[in-house]
C-alpha atoms as a PDB file:
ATOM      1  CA  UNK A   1      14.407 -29.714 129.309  1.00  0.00           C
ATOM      2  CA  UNK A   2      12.076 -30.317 132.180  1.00  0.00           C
ATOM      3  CA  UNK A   3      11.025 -25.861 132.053  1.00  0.00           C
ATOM      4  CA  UNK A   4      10.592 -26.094 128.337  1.00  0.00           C
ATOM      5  CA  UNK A   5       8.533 -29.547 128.372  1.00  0.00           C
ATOM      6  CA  UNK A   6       6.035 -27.606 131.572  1.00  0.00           C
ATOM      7  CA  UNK A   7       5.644 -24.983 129.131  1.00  0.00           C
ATOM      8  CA  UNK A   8       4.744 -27.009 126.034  1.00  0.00           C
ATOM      9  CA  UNK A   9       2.507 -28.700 128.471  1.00  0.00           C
ATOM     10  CA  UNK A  10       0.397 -25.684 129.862  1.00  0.00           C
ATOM     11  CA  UNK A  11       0.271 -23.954 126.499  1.00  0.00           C
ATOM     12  CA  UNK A  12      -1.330 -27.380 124.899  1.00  0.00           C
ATOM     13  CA  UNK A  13      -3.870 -27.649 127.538  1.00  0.00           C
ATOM     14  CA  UNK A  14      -4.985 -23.800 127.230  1.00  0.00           C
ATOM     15  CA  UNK A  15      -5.656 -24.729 123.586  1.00  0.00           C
ATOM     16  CA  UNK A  16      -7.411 -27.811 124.946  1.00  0.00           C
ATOM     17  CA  UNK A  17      -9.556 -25.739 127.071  1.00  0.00           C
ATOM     18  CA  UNK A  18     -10.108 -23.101 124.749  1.00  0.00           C
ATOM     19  CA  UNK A  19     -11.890 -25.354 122.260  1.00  0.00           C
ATOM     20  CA  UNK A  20     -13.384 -27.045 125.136  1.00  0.00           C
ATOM     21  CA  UNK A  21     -14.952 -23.933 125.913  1.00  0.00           C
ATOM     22  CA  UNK A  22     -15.675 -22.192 122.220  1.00  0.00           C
ATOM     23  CA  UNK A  23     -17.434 -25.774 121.193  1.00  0.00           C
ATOM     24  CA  UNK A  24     -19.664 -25.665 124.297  1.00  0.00           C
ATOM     25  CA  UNK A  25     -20.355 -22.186 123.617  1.00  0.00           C
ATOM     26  CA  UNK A  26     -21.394 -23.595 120.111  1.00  0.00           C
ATOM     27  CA  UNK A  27     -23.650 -25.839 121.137  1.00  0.00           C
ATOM     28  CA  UNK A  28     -25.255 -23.644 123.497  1.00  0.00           C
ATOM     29  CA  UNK A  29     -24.229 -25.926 126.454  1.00  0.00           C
ATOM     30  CA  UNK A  30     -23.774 -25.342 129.873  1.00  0.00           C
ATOM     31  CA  UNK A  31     -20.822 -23.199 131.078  1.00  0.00           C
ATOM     32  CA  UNK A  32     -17.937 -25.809 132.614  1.00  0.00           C
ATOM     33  CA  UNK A  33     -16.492 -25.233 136.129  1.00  0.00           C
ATOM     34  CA  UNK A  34     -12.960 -26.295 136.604  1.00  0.00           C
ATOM     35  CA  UNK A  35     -14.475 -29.711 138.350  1.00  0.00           C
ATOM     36  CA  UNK A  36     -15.966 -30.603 135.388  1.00  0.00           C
ATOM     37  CA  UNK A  37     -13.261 -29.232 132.344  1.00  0.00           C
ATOM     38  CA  UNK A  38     -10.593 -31.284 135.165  1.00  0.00           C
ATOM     39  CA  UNK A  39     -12.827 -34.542 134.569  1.00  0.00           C
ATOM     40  CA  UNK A  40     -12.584 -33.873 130.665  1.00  0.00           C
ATOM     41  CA  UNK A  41      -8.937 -33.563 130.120  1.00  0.00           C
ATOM     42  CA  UNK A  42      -8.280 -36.578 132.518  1.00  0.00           C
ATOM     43  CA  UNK A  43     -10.757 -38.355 129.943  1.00  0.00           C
ATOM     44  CA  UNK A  44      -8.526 -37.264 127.241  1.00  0.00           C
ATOM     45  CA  UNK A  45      -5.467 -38.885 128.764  1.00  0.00           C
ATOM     46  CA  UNK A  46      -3.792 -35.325 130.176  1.00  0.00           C
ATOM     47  CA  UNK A  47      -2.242 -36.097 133.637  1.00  0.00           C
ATOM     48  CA  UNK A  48      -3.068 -32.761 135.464  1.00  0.00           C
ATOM     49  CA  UNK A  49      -4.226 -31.919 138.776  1.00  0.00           C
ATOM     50  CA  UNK A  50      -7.500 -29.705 139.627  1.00  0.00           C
ATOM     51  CA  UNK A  51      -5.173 -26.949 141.108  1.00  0.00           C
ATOM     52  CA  UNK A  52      -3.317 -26.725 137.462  1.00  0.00           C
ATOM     53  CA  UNK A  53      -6.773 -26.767 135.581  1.00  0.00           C
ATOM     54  CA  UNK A  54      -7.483 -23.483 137.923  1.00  0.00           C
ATOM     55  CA  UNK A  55      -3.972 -22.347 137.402  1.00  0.00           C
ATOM     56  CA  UNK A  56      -4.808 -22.657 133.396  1.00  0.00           C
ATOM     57  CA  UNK A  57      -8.336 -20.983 133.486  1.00  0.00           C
ATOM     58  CA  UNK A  58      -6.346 -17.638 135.043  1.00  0.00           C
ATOM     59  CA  UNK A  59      -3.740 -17.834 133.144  1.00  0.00           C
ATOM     60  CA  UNK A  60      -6.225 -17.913 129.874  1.00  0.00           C
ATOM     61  CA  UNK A  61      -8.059 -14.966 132.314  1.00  0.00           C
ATOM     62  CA  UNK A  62      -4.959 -13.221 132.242  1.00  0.00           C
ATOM     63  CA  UNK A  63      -3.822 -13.466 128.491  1.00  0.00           C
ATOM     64  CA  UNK A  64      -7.892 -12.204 128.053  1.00  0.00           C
ATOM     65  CA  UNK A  65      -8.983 -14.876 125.934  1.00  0.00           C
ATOM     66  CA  UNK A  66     -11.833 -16.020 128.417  1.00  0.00           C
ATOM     67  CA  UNK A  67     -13.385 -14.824 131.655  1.00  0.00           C
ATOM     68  CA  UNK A  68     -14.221 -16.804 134.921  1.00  0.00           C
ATOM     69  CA  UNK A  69     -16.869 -16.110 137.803  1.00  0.00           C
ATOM     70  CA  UNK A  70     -16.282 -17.457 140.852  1.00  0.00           C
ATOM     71  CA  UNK A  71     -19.751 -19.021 142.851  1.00  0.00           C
ATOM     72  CA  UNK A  72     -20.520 -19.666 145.559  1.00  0.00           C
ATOM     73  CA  UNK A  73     -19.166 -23.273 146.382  1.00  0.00           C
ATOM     74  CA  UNK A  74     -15.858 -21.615 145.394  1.00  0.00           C
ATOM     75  CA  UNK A  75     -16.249 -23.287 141.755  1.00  0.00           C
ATOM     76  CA  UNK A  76     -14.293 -21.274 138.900  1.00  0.00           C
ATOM     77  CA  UNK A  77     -16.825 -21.103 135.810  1.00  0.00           C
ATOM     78  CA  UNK A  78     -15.171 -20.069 132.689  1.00  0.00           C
ATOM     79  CA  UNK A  79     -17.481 -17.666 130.528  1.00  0.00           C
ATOM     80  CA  UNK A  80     -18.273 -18.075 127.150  1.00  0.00           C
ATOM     81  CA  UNK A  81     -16.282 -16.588 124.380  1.00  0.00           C
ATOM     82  CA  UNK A  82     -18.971 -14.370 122.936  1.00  0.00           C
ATOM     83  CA  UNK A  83     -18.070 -11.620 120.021  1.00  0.00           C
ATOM     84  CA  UNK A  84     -19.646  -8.812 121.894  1.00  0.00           C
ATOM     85  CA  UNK A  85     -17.928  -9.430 125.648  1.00  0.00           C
ATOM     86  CA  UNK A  86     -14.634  -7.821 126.283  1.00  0.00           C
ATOM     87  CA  UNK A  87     -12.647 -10.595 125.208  1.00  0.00           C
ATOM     88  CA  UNK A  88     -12.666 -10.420 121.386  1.00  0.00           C
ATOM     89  CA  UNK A  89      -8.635 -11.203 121.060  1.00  0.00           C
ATOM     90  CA  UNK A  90     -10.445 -14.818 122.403  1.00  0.00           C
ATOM     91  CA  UNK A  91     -12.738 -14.994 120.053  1.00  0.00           C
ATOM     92  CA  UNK A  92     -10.920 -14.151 116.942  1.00  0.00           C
ATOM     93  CA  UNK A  93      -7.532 -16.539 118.295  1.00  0.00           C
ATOM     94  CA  UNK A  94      -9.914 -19.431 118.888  1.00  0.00           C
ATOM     95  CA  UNK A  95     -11.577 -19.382 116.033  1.00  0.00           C
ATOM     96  CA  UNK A  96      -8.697 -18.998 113.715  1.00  0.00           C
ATOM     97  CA  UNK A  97      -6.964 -21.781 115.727  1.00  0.00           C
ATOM     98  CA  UNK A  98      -3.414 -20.582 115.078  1.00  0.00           C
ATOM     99  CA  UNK A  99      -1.266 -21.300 117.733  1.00  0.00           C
ATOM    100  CA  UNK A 100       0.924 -18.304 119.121  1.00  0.00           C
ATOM    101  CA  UNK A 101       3.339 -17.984 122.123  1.00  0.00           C
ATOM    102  CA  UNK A 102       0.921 -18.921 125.243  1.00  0.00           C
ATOM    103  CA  UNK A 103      -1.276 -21.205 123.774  1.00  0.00           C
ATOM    104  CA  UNK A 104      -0.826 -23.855 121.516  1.00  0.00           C
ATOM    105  CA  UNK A 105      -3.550 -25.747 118.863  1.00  0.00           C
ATOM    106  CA  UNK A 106      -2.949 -29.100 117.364  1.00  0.00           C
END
């Protein structure tokens, strides 16, 4: 129980992120750097460390549904989902909002 309730978890907080993300994007905000998307989700009552929130960002890096530069005080800053970057399968899956395999929307 304790693999499949990690797994639940992570994919929950990639969906988390994701429309953390897509509504800054939105709203023309500032792009979030791990510090500040960590600060959020402790806000919103999810118990996870800064290390995890990086963890999460790659793993969403990985599955190409967002991209991340790196600057220079080592802060991870995830990119905007934008329709004409290389990460349209982001895009389209977080505006549609349907939950698949590695990330889950509720």
């Amino acid at each position: 129980m304790g693999a499949e309730r990690w797994e639940i978890q992570a994919r929950r907080r990639r969906g988390i992120i994701l429309k953390l993300v897509r509504e800054g994007h939105e709203n023309q905000m500032s792009r979030m750097d791990d510090f500040e998307l960590w600060a959020i989700l402790l806000k919103m009552g999810q118990t996870v460390g800064r290390q995890q929130v990086v963890t999460l960002l790659q793993d969403l890096q990985v599955l190409d549904y967002l991209g991340l530069q790196i600057d220079r005080g080592r802060r991870i800053r995830a990119r905007p989902i934008e329709p004409d970057c290389a990460h349209r399968a982001g895009l389209r899956f977080c505006t549609r909002r349907q939950s698949n395999d590695d990330v889950l929307f509720n």
